[in-house]
Protein backbone atom coordinates (compact mmCIF):
# COMPACT_ATOMS: atom_id res chain seq x y z
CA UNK A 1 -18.84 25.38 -13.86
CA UNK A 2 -18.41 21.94 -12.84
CA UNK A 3 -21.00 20.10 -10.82
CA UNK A 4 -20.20 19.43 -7.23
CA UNK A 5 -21.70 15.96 -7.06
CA UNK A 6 -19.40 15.03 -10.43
CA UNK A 7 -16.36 15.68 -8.22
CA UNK A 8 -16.09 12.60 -6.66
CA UNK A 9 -15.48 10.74 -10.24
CA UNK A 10 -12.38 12.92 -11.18
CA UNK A 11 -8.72 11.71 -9.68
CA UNK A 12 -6.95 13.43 -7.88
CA UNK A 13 -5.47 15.15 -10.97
CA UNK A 14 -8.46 16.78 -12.19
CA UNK A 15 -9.56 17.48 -9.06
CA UNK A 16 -6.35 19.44 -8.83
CA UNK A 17 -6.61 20.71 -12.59
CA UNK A 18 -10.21 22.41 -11.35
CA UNK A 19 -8.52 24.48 -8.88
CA UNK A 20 -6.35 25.72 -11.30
CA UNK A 21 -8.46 26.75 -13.77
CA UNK A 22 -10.93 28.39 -10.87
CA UNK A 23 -13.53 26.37 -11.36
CA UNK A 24 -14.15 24.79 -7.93
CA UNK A 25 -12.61 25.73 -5.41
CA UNK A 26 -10.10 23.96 -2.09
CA UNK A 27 -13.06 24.37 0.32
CA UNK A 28 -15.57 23.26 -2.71
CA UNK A 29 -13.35 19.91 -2.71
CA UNK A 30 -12.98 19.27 0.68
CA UNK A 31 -16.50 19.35 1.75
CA UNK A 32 -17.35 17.24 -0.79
CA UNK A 33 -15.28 14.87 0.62
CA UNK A 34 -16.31 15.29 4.07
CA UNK A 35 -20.32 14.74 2.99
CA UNK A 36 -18.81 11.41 1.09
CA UNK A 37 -17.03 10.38 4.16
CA UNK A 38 -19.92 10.91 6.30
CA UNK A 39 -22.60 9.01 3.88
CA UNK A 40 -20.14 5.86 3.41
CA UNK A 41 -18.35 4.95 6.35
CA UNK A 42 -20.79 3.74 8.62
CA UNK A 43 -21.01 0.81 5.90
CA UNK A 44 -17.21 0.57 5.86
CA UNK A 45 -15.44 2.31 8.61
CA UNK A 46 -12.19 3.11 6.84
CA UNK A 47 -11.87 6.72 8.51
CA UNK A 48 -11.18 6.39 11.93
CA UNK A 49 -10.55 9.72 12.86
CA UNK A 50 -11.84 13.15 11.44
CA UNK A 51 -9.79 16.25 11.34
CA UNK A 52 -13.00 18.07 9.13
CA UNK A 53 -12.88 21.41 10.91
CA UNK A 54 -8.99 21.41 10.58
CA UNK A 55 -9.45 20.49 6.95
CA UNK A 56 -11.99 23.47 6.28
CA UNK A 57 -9.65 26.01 7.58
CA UNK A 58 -6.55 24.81 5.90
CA UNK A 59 -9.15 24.88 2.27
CA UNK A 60 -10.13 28.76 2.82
CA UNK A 61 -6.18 29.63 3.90
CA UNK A 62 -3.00 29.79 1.74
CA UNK A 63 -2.56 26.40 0.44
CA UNK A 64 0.84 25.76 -1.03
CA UNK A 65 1.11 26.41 -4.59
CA UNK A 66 1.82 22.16 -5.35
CA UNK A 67 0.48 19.79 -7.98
CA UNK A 68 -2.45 18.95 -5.67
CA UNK A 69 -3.53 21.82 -4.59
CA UNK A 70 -7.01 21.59 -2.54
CA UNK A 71 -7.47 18.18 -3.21
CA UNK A 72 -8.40 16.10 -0.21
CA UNK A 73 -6.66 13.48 1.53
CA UNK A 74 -6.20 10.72 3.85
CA UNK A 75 -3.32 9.37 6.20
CA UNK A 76 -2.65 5.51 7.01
CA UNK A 77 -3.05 5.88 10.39
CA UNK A 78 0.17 3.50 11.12
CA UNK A 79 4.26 3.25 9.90
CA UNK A 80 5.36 7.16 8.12
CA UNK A 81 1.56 8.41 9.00
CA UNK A 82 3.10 11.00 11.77
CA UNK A 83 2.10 14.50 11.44
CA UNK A 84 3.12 16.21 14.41
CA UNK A 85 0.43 16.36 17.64
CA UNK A 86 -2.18 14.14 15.71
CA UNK A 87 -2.90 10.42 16.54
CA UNK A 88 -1.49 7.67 14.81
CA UNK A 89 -2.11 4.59 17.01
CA UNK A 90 -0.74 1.69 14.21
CA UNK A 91 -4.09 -0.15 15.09
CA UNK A 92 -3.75 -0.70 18.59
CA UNK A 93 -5.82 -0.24 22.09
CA UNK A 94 -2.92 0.75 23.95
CA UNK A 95 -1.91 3.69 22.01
CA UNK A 96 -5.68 4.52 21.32
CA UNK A 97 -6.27 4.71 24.83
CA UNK A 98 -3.20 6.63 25.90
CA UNK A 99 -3.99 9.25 23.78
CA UNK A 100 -0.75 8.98 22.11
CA UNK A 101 -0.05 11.99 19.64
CA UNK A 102 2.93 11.59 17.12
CA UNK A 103 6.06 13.85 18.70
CA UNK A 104 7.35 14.71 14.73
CA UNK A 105 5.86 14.84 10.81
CA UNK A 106 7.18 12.25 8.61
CA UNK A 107 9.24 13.66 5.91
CA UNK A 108 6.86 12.24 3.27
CA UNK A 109 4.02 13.95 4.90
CA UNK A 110 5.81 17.13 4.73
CA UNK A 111 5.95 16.62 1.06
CA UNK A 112 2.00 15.45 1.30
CA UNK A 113 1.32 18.74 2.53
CA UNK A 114 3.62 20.94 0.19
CA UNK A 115 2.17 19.57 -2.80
CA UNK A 116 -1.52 21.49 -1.45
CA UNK A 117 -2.77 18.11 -0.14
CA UNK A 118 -5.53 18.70 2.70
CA UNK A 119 -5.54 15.91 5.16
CA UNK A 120 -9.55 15.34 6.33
CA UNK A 121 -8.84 12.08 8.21
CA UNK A 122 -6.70 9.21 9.51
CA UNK A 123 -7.47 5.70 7.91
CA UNK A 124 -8.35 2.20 9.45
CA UNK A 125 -5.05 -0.10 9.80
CA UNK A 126 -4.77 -3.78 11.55
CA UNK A 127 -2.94 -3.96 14.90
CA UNK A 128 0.87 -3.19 14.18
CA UNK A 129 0.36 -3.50 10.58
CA UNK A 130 0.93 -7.36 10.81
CA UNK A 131 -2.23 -8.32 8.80
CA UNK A 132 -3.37 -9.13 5.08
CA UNK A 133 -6.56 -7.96 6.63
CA UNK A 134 -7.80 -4.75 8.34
CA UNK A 135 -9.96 -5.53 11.41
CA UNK A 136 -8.30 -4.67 14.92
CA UNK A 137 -9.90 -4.81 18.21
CA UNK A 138 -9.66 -1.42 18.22
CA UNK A 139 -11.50 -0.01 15.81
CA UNK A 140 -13.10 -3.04 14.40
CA UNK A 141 -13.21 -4.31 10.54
CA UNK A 142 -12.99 -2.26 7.64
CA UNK A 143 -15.57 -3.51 4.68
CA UNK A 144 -15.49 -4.06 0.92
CA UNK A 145 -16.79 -1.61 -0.94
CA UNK A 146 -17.29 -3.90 -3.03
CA UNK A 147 -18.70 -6.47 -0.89
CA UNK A 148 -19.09 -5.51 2.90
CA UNK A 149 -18.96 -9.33 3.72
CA UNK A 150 -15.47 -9.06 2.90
CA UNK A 151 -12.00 -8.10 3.75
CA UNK A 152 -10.40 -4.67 2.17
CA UNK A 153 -7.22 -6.25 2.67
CA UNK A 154 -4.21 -5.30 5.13
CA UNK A 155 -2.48 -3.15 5.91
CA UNK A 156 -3.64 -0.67 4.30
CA UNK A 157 -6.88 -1.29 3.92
CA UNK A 158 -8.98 1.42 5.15
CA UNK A 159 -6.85 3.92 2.93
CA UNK A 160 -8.01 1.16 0.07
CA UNK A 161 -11.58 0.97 0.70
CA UNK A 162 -11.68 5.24 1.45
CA UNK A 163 -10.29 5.76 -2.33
CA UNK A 164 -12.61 2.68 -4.05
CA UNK A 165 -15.72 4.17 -2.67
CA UNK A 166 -14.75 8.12 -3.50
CA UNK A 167 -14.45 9.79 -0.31
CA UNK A 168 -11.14 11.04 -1.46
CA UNK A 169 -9.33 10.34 -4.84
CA UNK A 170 -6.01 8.50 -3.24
CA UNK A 171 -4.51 8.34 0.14
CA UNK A 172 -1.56 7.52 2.21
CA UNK A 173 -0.13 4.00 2.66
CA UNK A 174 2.97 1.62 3.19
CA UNK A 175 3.99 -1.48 2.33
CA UNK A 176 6.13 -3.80 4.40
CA UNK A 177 4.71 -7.19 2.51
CA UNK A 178 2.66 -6.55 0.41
CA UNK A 179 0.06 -3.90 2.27
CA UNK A 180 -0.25 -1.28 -0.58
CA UNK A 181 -0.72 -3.87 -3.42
CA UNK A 182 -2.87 -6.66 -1.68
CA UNK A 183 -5.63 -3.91 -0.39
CA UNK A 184 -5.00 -2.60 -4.09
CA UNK A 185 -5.99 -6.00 -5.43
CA UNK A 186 -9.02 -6.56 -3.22
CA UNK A 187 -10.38 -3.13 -3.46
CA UNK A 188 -9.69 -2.67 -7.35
CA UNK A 189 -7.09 0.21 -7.34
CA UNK A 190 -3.74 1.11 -8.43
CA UNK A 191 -1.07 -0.19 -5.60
CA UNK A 192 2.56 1.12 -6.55
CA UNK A 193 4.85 0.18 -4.36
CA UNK A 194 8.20 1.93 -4.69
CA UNK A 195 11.75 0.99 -5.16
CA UNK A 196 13.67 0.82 -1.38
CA UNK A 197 15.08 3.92 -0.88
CA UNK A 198 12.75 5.72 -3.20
CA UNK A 199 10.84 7.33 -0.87
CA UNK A 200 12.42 8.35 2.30
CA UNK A 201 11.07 7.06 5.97
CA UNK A 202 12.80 10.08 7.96
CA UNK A 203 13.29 11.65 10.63
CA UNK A 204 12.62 9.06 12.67
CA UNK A 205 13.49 6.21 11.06
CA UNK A 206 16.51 5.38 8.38
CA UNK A 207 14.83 1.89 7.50
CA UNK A 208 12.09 -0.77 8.58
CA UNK A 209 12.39 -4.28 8.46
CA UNK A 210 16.26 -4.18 6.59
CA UNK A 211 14.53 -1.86 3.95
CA UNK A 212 11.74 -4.01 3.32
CA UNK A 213 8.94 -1.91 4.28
CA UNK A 214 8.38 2.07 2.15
CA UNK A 215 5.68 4.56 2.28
CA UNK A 216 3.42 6.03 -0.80
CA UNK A 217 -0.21 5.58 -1.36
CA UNK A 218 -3.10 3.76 -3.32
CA UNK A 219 -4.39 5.46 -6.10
CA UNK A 220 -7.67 5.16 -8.65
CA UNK A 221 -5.26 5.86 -11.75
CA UNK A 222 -2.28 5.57 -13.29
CA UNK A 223 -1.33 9.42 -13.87
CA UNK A 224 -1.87 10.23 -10.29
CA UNK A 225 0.88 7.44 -8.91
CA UNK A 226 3.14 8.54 -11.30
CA UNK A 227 2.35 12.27 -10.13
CA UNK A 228 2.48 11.58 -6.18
CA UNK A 229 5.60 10.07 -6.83
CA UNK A 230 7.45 12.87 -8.11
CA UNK A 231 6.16 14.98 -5.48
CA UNK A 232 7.71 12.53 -2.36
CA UNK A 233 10.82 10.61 -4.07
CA UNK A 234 13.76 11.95 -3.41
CA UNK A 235 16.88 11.99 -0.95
CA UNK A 236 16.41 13.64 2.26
CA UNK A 237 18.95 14.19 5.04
CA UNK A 238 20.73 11.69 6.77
CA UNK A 239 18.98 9.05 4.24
CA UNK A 240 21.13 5.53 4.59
CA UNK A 241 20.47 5.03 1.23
CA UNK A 242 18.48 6.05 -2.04
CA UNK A 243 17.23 4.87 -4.93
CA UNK A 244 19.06 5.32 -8.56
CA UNK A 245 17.57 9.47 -9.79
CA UNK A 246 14.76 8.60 -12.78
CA UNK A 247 15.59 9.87 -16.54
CA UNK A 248 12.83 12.29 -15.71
CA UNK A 249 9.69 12.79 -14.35
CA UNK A 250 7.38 10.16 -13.20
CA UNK A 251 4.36 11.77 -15.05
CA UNK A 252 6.12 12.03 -18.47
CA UNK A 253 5.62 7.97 -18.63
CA UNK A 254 2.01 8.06 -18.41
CA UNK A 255 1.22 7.40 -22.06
CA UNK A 256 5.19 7.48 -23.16
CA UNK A 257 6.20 4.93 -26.21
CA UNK A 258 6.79 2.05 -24.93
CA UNK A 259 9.31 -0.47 -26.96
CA UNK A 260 8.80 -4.53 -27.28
CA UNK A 261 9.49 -5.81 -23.69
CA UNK A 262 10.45 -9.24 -22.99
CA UNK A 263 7.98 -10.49 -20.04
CA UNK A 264 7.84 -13.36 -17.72
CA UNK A 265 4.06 -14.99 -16.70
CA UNK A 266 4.13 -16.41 -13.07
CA UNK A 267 0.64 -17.90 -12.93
CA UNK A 268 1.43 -20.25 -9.93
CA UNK A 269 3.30 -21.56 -6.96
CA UNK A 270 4.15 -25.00 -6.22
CA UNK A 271 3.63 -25.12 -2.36
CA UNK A 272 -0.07 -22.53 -2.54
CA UNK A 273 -2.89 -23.59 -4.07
CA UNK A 274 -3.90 -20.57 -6.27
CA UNK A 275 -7.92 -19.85 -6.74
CA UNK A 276 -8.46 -19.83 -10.43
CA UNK A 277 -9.33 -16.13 -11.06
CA UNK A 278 -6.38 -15.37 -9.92
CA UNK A 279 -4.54 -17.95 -12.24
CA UNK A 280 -7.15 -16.40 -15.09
CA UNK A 281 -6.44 -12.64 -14.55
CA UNK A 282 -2.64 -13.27 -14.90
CA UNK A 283 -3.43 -14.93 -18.15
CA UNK A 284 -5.87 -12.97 -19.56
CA UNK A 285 -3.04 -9.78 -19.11
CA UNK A 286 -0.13 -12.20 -20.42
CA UNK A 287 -2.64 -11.76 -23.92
CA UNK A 288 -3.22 -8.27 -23.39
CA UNK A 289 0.13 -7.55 -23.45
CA UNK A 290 1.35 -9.60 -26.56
CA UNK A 291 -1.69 -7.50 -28.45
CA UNK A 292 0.11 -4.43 -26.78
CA UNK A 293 3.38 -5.43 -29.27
CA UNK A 294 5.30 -7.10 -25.71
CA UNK A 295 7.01 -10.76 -26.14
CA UNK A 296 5.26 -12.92 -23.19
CA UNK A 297 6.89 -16.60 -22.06
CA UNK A 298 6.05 -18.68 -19.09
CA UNK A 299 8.96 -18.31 -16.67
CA UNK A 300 10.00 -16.65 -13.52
CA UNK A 301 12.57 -15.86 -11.39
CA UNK A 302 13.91 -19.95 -10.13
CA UNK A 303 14.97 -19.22 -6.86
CA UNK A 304 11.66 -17.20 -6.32
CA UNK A 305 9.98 -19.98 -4.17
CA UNK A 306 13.62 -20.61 -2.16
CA UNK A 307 12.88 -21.66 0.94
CA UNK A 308 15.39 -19.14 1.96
CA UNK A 309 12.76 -16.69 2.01
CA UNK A 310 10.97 -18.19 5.15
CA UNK A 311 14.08 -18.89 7.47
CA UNK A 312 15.43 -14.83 7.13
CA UNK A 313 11.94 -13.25 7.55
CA UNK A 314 10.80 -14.02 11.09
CA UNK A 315 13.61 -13.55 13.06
CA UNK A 316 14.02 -10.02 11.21
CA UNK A 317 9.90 -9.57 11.66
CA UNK A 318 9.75 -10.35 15.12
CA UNK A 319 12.79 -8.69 16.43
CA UNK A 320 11.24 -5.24 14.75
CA UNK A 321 8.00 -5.76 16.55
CA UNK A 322 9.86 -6.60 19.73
CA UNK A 323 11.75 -3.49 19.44
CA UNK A 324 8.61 -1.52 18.21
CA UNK A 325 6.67 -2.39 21.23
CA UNK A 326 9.63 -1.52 23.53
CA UNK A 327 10.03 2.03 22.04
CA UNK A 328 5.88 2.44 22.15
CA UNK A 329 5.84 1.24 26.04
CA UNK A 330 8.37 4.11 26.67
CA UNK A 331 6.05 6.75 24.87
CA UNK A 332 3.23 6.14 26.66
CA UNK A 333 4.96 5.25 30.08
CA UNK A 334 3.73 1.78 30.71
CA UNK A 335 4.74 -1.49 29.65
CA UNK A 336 2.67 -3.37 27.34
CA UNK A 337 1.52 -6.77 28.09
CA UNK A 338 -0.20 -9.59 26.35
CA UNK A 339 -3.88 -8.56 27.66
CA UNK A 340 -3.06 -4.87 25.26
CA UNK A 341 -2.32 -7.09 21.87
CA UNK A 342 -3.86 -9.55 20.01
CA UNK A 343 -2.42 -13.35 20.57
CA UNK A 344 -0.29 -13.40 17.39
CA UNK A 345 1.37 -10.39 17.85
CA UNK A 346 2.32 -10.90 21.53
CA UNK A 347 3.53 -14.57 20.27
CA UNK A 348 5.74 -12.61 17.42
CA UNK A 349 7.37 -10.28 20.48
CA UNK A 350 7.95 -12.86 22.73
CA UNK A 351 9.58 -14.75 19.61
CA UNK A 352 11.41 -11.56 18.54
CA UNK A 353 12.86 -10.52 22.20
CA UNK A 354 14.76 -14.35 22.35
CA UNK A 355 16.44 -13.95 18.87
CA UNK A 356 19.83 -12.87 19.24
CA UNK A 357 22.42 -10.57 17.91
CA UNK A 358 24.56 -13.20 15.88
CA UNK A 359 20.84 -14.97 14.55
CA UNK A 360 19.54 -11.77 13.52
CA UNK A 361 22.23 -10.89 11.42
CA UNK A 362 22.49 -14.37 9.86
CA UNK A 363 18.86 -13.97 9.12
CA UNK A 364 20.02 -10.56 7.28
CA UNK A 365 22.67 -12.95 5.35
CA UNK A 366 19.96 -15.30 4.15
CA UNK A 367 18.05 -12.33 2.84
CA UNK A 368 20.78 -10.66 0.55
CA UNK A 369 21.78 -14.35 -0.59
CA UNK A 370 17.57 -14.46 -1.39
CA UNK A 371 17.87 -11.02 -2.76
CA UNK A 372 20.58 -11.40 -5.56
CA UNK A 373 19.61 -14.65 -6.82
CA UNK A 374 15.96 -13.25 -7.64
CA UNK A 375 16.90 -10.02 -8.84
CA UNK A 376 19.37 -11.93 -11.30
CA UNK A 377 16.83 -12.98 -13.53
CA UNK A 378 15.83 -9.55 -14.40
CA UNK A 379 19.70 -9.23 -16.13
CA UNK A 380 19.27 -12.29 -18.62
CA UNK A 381 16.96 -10.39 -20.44
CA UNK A 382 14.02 -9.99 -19.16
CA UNK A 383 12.26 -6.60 -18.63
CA UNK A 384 8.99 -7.49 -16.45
CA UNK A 385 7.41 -10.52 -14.29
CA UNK A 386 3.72 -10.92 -14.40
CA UNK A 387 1.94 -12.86 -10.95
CA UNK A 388 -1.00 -12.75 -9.27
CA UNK A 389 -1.20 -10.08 -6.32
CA UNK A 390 -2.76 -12.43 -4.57
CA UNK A 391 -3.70 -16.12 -4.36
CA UNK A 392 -7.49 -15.27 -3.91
CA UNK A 393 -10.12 -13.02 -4.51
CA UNK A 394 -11.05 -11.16 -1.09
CA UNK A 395 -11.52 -13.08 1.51
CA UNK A 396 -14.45 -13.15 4.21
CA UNK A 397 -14.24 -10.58 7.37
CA UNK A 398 -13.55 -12.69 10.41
CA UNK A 399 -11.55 -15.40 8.16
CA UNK A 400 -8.04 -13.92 9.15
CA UNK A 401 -8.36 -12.68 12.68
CA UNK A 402 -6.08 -14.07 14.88
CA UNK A 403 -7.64 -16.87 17.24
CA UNK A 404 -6.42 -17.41 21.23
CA UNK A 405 -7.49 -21.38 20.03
CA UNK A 406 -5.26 -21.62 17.54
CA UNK A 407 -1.92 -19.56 18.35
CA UNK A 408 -0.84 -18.14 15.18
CA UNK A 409 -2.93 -19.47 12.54
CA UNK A 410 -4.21 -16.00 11.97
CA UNK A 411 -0.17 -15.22 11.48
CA UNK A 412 0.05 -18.33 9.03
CA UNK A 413 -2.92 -17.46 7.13
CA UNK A 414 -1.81 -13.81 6.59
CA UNK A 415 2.04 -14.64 5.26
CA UNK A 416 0.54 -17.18 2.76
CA UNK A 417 -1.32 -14.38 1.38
CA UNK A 418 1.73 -12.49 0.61
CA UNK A 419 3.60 -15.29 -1.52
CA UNK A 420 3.53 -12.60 -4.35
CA UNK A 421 4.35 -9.72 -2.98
CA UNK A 422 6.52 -10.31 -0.13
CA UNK A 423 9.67 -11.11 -2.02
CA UNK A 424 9.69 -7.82 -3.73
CA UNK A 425 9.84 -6.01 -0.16
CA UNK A 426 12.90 -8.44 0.29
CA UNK A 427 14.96 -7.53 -2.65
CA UNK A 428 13.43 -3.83 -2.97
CA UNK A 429 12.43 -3.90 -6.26
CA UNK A 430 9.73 -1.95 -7.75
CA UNK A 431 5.99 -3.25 -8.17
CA UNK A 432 2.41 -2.60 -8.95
CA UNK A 433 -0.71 -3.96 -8.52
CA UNK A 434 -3.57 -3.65 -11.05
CA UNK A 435 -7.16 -4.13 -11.48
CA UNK A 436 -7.39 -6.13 -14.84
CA UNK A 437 -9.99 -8.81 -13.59
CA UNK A 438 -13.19 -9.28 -11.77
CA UNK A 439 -14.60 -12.23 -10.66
CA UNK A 440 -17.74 -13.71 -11.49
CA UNK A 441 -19.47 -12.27 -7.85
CA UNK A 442 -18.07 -8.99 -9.12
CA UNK A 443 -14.71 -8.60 -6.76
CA UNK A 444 -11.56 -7.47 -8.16
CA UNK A 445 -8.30 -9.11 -8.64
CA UNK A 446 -4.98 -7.68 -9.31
CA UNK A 447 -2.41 -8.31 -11.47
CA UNK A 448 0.85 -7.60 -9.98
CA UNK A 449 4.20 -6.02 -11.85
CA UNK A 450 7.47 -6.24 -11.08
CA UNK A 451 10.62 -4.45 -12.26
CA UNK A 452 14.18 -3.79 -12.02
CA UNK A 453 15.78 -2.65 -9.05
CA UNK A 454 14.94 1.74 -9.47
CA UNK A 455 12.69 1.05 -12.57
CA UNK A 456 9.13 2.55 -11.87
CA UNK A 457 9.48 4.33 -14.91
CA UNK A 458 9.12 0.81 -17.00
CA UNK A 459 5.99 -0.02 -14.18
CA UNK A 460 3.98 3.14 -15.15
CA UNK A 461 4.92 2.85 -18.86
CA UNK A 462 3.41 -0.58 -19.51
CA UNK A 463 0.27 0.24 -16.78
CA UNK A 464 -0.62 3.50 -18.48
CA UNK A 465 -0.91 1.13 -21.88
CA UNK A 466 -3.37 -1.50 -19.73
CA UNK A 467 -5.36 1.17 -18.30
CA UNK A 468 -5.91 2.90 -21.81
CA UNK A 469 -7.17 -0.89 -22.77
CA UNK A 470 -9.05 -2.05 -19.52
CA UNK A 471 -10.44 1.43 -18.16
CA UNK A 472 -11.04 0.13 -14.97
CA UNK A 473 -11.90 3.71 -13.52
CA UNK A 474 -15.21 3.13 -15.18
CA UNK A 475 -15.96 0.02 -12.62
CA UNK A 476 -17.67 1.19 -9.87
CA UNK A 477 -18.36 -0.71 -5.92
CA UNK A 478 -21.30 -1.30 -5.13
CA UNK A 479 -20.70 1.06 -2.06
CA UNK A 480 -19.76 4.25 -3.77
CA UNK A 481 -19.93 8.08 -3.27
């Protein structure tokens, strides 16, 4: 029989593969959890709310037969979180404090919970989601496991810091700009974030942001993002769109031949000042992937840095959030002012309630011009681009909150952070981020890849080869279950 204390080591897919055989058992799993949520997060308050009796009883009851069976889990507690009567307050006082409970289940939590997931908890997320950092009034900062003095990254970052420290082996999260991979990159995990349309966002909702914005998770390995995302891709009803149906399943990549591949290196921007382990760790995995067999060349996408990019984003951004915070007001039967939201994000409203009909759909029109000129590189041969997740290591807590002194330098400071990874949410495209690097202080740094419109398959491929080379599952936090 397996130890109990080894648990926390094993992914999600052995965890999984131990129920099976009988050798722990669904209850064995989650309590394990819950004694590793309840030892960490005082240092790093990623869990922000505790469904641990709830979790118990679902263990010891008839679990759906699924791939995951037993093995514990987390929700983003903002975006596709909803599970029907349970919180999910996006980060915010006003929600918090009108006890706000979620009126449906998101379709990918239904699929969460059919594959034998058990969810113990509800993760830490930044007000609204509109942060590169996870620290909201009303919950206060999530910390590093790595390094409590710093930032887990945004938005997802409690669900990041929860699966780097062990309390659970992945969890739920979304990414709208980058807020799967950049909590990925500063927490040292597998980000994967989806082609649009891969993953549906109903019942609620068709699409966020003009399809910029999809739900899946962080993970520790490779095998378990390519197993979590056969288990929620797929078409559901009244879907507005999908993504093109894989060859087969996700899974089957994870150590799959993979042929020569013609790769572009993106080390740098011209207009952001890039810290140089960032510029190293794309280098040092443009080598690792010629000694993989792959033919590596310094180039990119030309239109990549267009500044196209800027003019159709806000107007899009802000109208959402104006919208968002009408439909929330309604829900919990007041409406919200500027002393419930932090300075930047009322600024963002009061910018998104004066756009208009005719500037929000030229903004659109800027975006799909943006969209197809990027995406066009990938069809003159080219298979992958290779870039930095981010343009830093992890930054300090406190350096990205947003400041009444300065109106919207908090704003500023998160989009420049996303100069990797937000384009990819434009044109929908396919993209992971990986832990190939460490810095000298010991905090990760992600390499981000990006593929083909619908290719994943290609993604997990060529990461299952750097994770059989790097085996960054054996790097451990210094906060760690």
């Amino acid at each position: 029989m397996v130890q109990t204390s080894e648990i926390g080591a094993l992914d999600a897919t052995g965890q999984a593969e131990l129920v099976r055989r009988g050798e722990v058992s669904a209850l064995e799993l989650v309590d394990e959890a819950i004694g590793r949520i309840d030892r960490l997060n005082p240092s790093l308050n990623a869990v922000i709310h505790k469904h641990f009796d709830r979790a118990r009883s679902q263990a010891v009851g008839k679990l759906p037969d699924g791939p995951f069976r037993g093995v514990p889990f987390l929700l983003k507690d903002l975006g596709g979180g909803n599970l029907k009567g349970d919180p999910n307050n996006y980060g915010t006082r006003f929600l918090r404090d009108a006890g706000y409970r979620a009126p449906t289940t998101s379709y990918v939590i239904e699929k969460f919970l059919a594959a034998g997931l058990v969810i113990v908890g509800r993760t830490n997320a930044p007000e609204l989601g509109a942060w590169t950092t996870t620290e909201p009034a009303a919950y206060g900062p999530t910390r590093n496991p790595w390094d409590i003095s710093r930032s887990s990254g945004g938005s997802s970052g409690g669900s990041a810091a929860a699966v780097a420290s062990r309390m659970v082996p992945f969890a739920h999260a979304n990414d709208g700009g980058g807020s799967i991979r950049i909590p990925a990159s500063e927490c040292g995990l597998v980000g994967l974030k989806p082609t649009r349309g891969r993953v549906s966002l109903g019942p609620d909702i068709g699409e966020v942001w003009e399809g910029m914005a999809i739900e899946f998770a962080v993970t520790r390995t490779v095998r378990d993002a390519a197993a979590l995302l056969d288990v929620v891709a797929g078409l559901m009803p009244g879907d507005p769109y999908t993504a093109p149906t894989p060859a087969r399943a996700y899974r089957a990549e994870v150590g799959a031949p993979c042929a020569q591949l013609r790769i572009g290196l993106l080390s740098s921007l011209s207009a952001l000042k890039v810290h140089p382990d960032c510029v190293s760790a794309v280098q040092s995995a443009g080598h690792l992937l010629e000694s993989l067999g792959h033919h590596v060349e310094l180039t990119h996408p030309a239109h990549l840095e267009s500044p196209e990019l800027t003019t159709g984003l806000l107007p899009i951004i802000a109208t959402s959030q104006a919208r968002s915070i009408e439909q929330f007001s309604a829900a919990i039967g007041r409406k919200i002012s500027a002393d419930d939201m932090d300075c930047d994000n009322w600024a963002v409203t009061e910018l998104g309630r004066k756009v208009s009909g005719t500037e929000y759909l030229a903004a659109v029109e800027v975006l799909n011009r943006y969209t197809r000129k990027v995406a066009a590189w990938w069809t003159e041969g080219f298979d992958l681009l290779v870039s930095p997740t981010l343009p830093e290591p992890p930054p300090p807590i406190g350096e990205l909150v947003p400041d009444p002194r300065e109106p919207l330098k908090g704003f500023q400071r998160s989009g420049a952070l996303t100069a990797f990874t937000l384009p990819f949410n434009v044109t929908g495209q396919p993209a992971i981020s990986l832990p190939l690097h460490w810095t000298a202080e010991r905090l990760p740094v992600g390499v981000q890849l990006v593929a083909a419109f619908g290719h994943e398959d290609l993604l997990l491929r060529v990461a299952a080869q750097l994770e059989q080379t790097v085996r960054w599952s054996e790097q451990h936090p210094r906060v760690c279950g």
